[in-house]
N, C-alpha and C. Protein backbone atom coordinates (compact mmCIF):
# COMPACT_ATOMS: atom_id res chain seq x y z
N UNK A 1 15.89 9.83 12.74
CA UNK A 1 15.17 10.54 11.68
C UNK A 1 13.72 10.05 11.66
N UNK A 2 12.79 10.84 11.48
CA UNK A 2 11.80 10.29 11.31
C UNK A 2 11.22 10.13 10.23
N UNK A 3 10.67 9.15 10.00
CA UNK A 3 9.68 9.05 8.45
C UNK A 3 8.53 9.78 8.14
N UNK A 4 8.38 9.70 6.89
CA UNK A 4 7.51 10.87 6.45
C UNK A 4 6.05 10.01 6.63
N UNK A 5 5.58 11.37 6.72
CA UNK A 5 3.71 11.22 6.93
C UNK A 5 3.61 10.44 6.08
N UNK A 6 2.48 9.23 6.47
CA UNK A 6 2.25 8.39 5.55
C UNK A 6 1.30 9.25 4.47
N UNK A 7 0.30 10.05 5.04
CA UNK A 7 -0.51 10.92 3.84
C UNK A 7 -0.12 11.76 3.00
N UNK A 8 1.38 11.46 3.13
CA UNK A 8 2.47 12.48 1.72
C UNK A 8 2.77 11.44 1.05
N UNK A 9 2.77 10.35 1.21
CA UNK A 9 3.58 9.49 0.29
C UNK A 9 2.73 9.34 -0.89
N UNK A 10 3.37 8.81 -2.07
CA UNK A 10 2.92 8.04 -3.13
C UNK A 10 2.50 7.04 -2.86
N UNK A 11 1.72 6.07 -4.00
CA UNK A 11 1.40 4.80 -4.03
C UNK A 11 2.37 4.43 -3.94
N UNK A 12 3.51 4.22 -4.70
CA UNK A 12 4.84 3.61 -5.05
C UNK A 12 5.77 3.92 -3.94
N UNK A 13 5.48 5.23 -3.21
CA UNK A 13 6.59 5.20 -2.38
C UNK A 13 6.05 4.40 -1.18
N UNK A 14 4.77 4.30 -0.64
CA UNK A 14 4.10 3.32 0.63
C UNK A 14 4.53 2.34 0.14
N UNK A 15 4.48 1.51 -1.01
CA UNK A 15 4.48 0.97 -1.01
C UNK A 15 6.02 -0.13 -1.17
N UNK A 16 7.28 0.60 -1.69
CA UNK A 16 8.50 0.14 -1.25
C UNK A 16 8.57 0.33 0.15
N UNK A 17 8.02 1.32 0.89
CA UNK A 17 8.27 1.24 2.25
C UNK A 17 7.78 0.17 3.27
N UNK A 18 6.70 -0.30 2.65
CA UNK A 18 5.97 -1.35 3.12
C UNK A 18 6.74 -3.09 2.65
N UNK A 19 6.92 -2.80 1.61
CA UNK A 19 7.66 -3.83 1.39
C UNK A 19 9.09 -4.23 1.93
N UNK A 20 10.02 -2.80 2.00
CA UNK A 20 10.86 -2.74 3.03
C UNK A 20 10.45 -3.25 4.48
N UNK A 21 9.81 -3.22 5.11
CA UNK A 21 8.97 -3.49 6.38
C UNK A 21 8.61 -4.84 6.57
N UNK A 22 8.36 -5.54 5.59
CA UNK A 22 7.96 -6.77 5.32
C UNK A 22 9.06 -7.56 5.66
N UNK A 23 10.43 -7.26 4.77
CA UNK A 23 11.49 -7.92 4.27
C UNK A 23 11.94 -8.01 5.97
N UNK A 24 12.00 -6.63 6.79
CA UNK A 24 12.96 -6.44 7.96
C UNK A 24 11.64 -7.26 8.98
N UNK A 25 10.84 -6.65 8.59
CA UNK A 25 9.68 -8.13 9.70
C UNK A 25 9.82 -9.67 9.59
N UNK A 26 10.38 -10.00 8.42
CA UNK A 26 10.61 -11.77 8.29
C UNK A 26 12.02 -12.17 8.69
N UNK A 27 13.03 -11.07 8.56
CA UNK A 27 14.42 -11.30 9.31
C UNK A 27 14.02 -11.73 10.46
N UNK A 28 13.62 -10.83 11.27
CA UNK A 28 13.59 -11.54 12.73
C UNK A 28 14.35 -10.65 13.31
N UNK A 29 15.02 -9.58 12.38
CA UNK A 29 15.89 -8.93 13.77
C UNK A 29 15.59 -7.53 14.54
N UNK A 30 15.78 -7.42 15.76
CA UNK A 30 14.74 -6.22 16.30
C UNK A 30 14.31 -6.44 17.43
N UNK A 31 14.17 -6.00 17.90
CA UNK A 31 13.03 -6.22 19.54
C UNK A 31 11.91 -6.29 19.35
N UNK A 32 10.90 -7.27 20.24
CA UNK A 32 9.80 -7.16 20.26
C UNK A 32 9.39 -5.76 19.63
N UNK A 33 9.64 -4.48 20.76
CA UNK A 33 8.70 -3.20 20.38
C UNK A 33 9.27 -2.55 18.90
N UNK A 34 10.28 -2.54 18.62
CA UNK A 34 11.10 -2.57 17.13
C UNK A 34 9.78 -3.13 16.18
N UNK A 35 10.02 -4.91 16.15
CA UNK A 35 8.54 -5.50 15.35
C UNK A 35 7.30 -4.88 15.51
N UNK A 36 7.00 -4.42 16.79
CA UNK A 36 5.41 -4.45 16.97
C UNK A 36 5.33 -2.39 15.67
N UNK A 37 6.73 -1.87 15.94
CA UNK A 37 6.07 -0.30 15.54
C UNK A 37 6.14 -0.17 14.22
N UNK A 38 7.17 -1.58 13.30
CA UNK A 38 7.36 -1.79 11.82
C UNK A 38 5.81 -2.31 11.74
N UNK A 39 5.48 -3.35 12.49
CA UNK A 39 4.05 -3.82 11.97
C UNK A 39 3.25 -2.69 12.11
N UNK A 40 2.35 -2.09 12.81
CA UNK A 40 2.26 -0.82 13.09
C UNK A 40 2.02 -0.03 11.74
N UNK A 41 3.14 0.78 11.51
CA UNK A 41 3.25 1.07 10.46
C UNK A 41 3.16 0.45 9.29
N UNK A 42 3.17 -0.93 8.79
CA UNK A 42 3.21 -1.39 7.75
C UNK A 42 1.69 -1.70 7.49
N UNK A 43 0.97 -2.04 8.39
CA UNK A 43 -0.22 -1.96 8.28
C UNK A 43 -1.08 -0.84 7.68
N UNK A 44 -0.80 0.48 8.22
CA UNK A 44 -1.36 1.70 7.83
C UNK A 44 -0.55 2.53 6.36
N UNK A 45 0.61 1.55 6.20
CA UNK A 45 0.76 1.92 5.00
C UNK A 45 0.48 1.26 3.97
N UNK A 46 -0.05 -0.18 4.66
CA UNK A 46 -0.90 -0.82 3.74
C UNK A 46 -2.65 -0.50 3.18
N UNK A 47 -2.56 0.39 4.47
CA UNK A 47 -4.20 1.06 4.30
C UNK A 47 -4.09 1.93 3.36
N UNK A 48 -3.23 2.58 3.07
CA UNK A 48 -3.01 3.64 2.52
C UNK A 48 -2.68 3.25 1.07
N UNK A 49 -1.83 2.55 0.87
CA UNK A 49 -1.87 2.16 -0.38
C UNK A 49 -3.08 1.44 -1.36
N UNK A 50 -4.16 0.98 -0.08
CA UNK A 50 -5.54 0.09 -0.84
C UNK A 50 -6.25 1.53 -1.09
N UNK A 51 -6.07 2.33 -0.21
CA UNK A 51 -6.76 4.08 -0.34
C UNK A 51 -6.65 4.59 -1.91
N UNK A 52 -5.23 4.54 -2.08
CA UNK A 52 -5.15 5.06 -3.16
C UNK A 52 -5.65 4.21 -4.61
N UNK A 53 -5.29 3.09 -4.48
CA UNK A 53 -6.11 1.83 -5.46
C UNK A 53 -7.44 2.48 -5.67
N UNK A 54 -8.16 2.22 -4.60
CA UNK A 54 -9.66 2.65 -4.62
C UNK A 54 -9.78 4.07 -4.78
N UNK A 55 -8.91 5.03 -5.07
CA UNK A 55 -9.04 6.34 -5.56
C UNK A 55 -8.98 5.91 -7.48
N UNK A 56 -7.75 5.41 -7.03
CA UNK A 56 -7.72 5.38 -9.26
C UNK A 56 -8.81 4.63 -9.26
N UNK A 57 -8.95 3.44 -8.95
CA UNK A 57 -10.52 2.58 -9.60
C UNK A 57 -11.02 3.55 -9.89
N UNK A 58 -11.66 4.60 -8.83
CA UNK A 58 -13.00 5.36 -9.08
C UNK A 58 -12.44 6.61 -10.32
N UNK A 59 -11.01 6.71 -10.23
CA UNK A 59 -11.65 7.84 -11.28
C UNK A 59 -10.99 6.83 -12.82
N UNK A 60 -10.84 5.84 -12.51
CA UNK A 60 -11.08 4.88 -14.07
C UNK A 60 -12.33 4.86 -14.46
N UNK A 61 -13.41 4.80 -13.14
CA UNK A 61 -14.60 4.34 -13.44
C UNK A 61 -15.51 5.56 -14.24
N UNK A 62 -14.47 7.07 -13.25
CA UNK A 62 -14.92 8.54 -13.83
C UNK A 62 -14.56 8.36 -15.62
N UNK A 63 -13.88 8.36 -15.56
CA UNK A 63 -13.18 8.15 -16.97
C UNK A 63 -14.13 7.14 -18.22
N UNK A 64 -14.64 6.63 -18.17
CA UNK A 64 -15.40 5.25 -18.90
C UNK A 64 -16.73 6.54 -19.19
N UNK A 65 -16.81 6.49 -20.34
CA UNK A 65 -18.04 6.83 -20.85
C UNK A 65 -19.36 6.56 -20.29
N UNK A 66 -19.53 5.44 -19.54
CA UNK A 66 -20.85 5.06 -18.79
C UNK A 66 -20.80 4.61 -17.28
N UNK A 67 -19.43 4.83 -17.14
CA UNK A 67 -19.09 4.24 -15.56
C UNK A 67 -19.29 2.85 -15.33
N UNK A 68 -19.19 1.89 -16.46
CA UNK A 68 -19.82 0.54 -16.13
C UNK A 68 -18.08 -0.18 -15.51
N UNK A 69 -18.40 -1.51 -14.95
CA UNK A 69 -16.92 -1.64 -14.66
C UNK A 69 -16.76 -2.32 -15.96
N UNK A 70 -15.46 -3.00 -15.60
CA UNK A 70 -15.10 -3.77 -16.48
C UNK A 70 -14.02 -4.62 -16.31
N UNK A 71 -14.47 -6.34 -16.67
CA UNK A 71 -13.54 -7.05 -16.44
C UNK A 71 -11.64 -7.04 -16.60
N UNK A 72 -11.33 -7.51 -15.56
CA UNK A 72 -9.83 -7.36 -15.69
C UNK A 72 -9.36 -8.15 -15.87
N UNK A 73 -7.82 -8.27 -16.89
CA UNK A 73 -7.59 -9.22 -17.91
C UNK A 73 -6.50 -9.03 -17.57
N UNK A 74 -5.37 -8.00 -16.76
CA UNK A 74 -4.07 -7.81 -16.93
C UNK A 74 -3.63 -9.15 -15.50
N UNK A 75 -2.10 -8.59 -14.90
CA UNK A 75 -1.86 -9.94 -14.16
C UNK A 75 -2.87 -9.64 -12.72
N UNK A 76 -3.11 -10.62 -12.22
CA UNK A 76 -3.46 -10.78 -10.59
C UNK A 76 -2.35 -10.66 -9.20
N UNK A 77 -1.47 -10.08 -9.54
CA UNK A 77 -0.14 -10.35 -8.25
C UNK A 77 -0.16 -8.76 -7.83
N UNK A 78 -0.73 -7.89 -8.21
CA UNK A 78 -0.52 -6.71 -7.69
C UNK A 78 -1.29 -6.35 -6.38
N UNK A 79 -2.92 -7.20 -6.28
CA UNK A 79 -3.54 -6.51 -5.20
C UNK A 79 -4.60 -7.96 -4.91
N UNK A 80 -4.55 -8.53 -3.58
CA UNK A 80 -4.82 -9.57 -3.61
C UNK A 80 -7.00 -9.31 -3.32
């Protein structure tokens, strides 16, 4: 089966998929070319998920009466 376009997915869905990817990349189990096409992919669905980050930022920033930023106060573990 093949997986879906990464440019259909959600934030949330790249991003269990990526995390899925993670989990089966630290097992260890797989063949070399197995690892190299999870990394591969986990990479560009990691691009994809900073894509979309930097889409909401900007339209938070649309959103703000003056576009100024503004310090962030909530947790730090979501986006390093």
């Amino acid at each position: 089966m093949t997986p879906p376009s990464i440019s259909d997915l959600t934030f949330e869905q790249a991003l269990a998929e990526l995390q899925s990817i993670v989990q089966e990349l630290e097992s260890g189990d797989g063949s070399l070319d197995e690892s190299l096409a999870r990394y591969e992919r986990g990479m560009i669905l990691a691009q994809r998920c900073n894509d979309l980050l930097d889409k909401a930022e900007l339209r938070v920033r649309e959103l703000r009466p003056t576009g100024e930023e503004v310090d962030f106060s909530g947790p730090l573990n979501s986006r390093a």
